[in-house]
C-alpha atoms as a PDB file:
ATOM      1  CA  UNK A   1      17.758  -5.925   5.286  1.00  0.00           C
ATOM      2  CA  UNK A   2      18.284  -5.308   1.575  1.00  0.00           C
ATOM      3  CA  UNK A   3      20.181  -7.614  -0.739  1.00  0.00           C
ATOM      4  CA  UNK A   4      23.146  -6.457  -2.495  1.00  0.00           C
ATOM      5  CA  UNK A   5      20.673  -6.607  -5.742  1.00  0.00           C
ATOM      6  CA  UNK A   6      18.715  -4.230  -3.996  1.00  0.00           C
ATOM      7  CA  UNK A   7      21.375  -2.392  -3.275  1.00  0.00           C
ATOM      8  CA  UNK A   8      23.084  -2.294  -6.365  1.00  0.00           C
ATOM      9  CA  UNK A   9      19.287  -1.197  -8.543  1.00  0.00           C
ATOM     10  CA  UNK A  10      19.599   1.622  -5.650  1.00  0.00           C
ATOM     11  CA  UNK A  11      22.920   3.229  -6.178  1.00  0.00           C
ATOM     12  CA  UNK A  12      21.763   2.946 -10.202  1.00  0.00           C
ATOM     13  CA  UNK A  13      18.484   4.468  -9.346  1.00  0.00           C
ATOM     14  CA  UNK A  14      20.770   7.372  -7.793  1.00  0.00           C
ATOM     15  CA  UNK A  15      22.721   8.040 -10.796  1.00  0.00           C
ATOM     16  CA  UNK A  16      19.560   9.346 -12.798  1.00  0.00           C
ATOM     17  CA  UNK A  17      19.020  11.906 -10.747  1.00  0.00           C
ATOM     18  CA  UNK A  18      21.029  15.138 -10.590  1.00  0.00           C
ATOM     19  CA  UNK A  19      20.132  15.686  -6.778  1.00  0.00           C
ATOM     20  CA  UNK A  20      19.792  12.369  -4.947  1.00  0.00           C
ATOM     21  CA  UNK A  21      17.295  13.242  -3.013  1.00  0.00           C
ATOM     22  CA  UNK A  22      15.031  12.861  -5.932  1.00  0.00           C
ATOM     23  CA  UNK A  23      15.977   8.653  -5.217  1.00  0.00           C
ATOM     24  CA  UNK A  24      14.366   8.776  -2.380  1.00  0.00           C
ATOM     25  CA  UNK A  25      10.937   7.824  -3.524  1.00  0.00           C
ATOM     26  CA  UNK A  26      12.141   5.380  -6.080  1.00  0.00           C
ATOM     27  CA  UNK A  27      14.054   3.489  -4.068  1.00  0.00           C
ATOM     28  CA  UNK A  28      11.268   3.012  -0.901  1.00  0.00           C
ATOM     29  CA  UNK A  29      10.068   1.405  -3.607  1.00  0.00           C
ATOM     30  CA  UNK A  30      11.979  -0.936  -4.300  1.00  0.00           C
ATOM     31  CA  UNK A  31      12.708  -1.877  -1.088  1.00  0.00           C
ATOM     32  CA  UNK A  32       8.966  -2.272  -0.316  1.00  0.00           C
ATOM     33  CA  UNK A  33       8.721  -4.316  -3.425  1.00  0.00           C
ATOM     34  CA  UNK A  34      11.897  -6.768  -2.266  1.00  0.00           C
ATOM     35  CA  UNK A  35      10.960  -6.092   1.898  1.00  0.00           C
ATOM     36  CA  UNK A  36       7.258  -6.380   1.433  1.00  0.00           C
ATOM     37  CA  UNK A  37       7.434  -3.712   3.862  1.00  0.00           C
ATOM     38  CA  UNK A  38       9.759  -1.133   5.128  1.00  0.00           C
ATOM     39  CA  UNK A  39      11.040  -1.947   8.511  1.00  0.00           C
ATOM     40  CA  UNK A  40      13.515   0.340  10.871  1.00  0.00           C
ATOM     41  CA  UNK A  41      16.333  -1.821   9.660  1.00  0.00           C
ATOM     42  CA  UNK A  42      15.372  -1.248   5.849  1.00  0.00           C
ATOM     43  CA  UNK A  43      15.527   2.673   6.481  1.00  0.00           C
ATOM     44  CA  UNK A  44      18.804   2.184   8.139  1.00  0.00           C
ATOM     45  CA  UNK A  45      20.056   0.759   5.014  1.00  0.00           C
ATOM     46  CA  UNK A  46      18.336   3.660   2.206  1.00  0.00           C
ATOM     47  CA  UNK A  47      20.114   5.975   4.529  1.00  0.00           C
ATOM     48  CA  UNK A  48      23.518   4.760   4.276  1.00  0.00           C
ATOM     49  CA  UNK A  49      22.907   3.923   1.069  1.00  0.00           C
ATOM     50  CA  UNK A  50      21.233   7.651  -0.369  1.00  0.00           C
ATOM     51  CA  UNK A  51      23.182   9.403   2.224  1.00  0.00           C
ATOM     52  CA  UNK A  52      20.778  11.370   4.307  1.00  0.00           C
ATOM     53  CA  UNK A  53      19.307  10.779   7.686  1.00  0.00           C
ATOM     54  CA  UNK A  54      17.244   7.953   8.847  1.00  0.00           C
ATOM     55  CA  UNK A  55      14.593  10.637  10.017  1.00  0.00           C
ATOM     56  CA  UNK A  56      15.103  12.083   6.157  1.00  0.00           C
ATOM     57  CA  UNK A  57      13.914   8.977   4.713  1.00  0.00           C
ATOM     58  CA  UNK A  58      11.265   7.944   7.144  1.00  0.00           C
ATOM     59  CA  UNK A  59       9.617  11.376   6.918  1.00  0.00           C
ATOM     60  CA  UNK A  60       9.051  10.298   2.860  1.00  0.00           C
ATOM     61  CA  UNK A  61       7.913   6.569   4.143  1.00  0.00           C
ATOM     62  CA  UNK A  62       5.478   7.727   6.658  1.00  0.00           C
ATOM     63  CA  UNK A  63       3.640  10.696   4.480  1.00  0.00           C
ATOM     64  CA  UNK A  64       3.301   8.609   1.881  1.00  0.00           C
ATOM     65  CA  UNK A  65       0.140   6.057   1.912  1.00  0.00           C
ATOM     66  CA  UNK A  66       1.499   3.763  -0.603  1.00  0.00           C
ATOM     67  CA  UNK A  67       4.516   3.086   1.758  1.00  0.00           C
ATOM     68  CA  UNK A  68       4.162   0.296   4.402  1.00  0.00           C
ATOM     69  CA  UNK A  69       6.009   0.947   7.788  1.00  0.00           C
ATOM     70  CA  UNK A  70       4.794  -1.942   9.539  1.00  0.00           C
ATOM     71  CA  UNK A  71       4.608  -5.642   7.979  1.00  0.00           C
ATOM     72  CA  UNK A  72       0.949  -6.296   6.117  1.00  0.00           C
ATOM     73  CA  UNK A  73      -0.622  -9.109   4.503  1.00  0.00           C
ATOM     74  CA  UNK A  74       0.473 -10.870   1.180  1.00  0.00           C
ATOM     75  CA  UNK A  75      -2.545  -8.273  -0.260  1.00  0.00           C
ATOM     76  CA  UNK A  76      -3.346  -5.167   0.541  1.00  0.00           C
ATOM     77  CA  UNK A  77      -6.966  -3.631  -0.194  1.00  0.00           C
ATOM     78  CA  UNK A  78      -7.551  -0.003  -0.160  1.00  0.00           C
ATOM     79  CA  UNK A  79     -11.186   1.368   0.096  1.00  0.00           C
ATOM     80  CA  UNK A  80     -12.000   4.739  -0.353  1.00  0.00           C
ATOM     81  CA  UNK A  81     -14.410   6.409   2.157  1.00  0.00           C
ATOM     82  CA  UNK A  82     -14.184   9.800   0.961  1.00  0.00           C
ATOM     83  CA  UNK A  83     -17.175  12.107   0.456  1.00  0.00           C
ATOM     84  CA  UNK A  84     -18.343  10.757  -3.330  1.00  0.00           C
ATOM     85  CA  UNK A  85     -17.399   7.509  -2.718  1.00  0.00           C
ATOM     86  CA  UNK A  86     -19.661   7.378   0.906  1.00  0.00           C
ATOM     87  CA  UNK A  87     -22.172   9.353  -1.176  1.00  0.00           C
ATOM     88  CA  UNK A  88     -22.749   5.587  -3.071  1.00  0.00           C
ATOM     89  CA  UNK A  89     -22.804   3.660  -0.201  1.00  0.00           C
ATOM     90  CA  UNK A  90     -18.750   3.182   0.854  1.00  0.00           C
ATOM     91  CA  UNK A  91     -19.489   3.168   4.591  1.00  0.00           C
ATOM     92  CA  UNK A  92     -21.576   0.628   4.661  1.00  0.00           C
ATOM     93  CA  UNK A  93     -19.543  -1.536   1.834  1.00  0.00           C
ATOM     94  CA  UNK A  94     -16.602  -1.023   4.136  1.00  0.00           C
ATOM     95  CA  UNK A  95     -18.283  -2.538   6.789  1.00  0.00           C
ATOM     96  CA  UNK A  96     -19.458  -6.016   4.961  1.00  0.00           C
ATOM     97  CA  UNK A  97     -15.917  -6.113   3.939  1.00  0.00           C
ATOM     98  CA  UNK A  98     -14.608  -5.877   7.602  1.00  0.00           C
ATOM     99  CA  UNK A  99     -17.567  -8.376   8.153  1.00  0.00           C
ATOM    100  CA  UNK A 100     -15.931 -10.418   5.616  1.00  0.00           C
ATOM    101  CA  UNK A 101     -12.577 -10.699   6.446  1.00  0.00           C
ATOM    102  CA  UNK A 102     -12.830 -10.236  10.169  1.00  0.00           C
ATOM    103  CA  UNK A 103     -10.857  -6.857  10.558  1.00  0.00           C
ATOM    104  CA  UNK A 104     -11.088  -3.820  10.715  1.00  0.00           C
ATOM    105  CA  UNK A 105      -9.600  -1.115   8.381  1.00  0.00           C
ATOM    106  CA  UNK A 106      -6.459  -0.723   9.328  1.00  0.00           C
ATOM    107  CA  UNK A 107      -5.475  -4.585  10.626  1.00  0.00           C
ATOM    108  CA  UNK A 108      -4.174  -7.339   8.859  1.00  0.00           C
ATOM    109  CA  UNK A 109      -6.803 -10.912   8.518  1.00  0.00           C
ATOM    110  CA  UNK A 110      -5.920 -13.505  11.023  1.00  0.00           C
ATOM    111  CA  UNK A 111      -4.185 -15.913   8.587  1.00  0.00           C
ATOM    112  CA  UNK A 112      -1.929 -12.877   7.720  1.00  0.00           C
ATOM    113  CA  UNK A 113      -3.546 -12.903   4.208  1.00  0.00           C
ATOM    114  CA  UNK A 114      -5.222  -9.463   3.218  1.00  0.00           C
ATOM    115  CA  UNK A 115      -4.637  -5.963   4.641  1.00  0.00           C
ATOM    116  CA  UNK A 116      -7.941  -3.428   4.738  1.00  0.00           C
ATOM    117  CA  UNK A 117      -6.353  -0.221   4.941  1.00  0.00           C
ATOM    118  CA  UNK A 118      -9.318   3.222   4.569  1.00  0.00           C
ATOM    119  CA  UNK A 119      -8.390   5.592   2.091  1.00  0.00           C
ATOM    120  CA  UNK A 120      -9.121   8.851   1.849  1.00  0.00           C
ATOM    121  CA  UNK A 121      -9.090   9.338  -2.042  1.00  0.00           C
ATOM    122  CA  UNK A 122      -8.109   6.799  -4.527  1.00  0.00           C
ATOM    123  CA  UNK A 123      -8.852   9.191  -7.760  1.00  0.00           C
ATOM    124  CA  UNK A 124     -12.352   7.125  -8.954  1.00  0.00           C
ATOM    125  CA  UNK A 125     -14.778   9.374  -8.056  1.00  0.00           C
ATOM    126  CA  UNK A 126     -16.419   8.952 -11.373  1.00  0.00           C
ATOM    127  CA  UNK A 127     -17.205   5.221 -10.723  1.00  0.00           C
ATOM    128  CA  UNK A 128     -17.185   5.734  -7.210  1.00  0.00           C
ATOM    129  CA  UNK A 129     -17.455   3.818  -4.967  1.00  0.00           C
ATOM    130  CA  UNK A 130     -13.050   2.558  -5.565  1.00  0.00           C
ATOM    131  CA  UNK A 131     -10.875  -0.792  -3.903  1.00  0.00           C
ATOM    132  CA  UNK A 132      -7.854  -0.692  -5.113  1.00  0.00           C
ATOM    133  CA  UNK A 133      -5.766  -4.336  -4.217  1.00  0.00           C
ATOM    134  CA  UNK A 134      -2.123  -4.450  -4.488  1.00  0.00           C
ATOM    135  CA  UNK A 135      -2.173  -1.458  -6.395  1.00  0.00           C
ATOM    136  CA  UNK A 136      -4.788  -2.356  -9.269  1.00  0.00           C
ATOM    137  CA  UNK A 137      -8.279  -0.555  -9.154  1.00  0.00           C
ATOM    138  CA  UNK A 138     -10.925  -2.817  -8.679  1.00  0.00           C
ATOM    139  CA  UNK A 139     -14.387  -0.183  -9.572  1.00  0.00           C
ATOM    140  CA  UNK A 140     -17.286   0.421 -11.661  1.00  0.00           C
ATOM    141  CA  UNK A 141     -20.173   0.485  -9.360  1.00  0.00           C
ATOM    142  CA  UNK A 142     -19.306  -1.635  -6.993  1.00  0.00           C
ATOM    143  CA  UNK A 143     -21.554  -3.413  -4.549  1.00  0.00           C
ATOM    144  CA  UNK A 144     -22.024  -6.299  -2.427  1.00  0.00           C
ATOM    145  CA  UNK A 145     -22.107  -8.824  -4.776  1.00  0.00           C
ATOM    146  CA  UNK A 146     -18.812  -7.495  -6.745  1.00  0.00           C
ATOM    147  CA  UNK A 147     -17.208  -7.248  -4.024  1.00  0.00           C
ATOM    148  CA  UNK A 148     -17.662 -10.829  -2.465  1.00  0.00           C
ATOM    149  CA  UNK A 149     -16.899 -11.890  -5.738  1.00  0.00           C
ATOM    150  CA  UNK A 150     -13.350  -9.894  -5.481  1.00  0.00           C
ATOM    151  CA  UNK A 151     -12.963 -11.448  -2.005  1.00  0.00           C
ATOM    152  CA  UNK A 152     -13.620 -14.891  -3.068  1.00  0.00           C
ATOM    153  CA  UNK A 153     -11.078 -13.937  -6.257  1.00  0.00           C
ATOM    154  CA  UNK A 154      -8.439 -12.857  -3.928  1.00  0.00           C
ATOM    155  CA  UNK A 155      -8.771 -15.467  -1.275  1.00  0.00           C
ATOM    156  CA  UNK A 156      -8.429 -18.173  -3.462  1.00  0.00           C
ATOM    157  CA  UNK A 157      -5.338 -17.308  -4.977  1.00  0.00           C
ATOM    158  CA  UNK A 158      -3.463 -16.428  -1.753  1.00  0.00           C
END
């Protein structure tokens, strides 16, 4: 459910725009940023808030990657498998990092800590193989040892 501060950035969000629909993007951000996620109840709320269906704004939430529909982990690390990134060794780098945290893509680490989610492009195919986590790209050749290192990083400050 979204605070009446959430609310209230929302309906402001909606006056910059000469066609709300535009706010619908915007403000499935927000709500992800105050949710952590974007639950059936959250949608409920854009909805009466932007003023179009529930199926209007889910349809945005659920073609969207960068949208979470069900609840993740405090982080969330996105690897790219795509074709130049597996051409420099992503498959296997997405494996030691499943081996790592002891999930697959796609699940959420036991302690609830770190979601691997597999992403099709992440826009670093000149330093390919790309992790982005939480948002922030985390390249430049990376390998086993850089990426333990980033593990280690993000473990320790959860």
């Amino acid at each position: 459910m979204l605070s009446d501060k959430a609310k209230f950035a929302i309906q402001a969000l909606m006056s910059r725009y000469p066609d709300k629909r535009s706010a619908i993007m915007p403000a499935l951000h927000l709500a992800q940023r105050e949710c952590g996620w974007l639950s059936d109840e959250v949608l409920v709320d854009l909805s009466d808030l932007i003023g179009f269906s529930t199926t209007e704004i889910n349809s945005v939430a659920t073609f969207y990657t960068m949208y979470a529909r069900e609840k993740r982990g405090e982080h969330t690390i996105y690897f790219c498998t795509d074709l130049p990134c597996a051409l420099r060794g992503a498959d296997e780098l997405m494996e030691h990092i499943e081996h790592k945290l002891g999930c697959k893509a796609g699940q959420t680490t036991a302690d609830g800590k770190i979601t691997l989610k597999d992403a099709e492009c992440l826009g670093g195919c000149d330093h390919a193989p790309v992790m982005l986590i939480d948002g922030e790209e985390h390249a430049q050749d990376l390998n086993v040892e850089k990426i333990d290192a980033i593990l280690e990083r993000l473990k320790s400050n959860s």
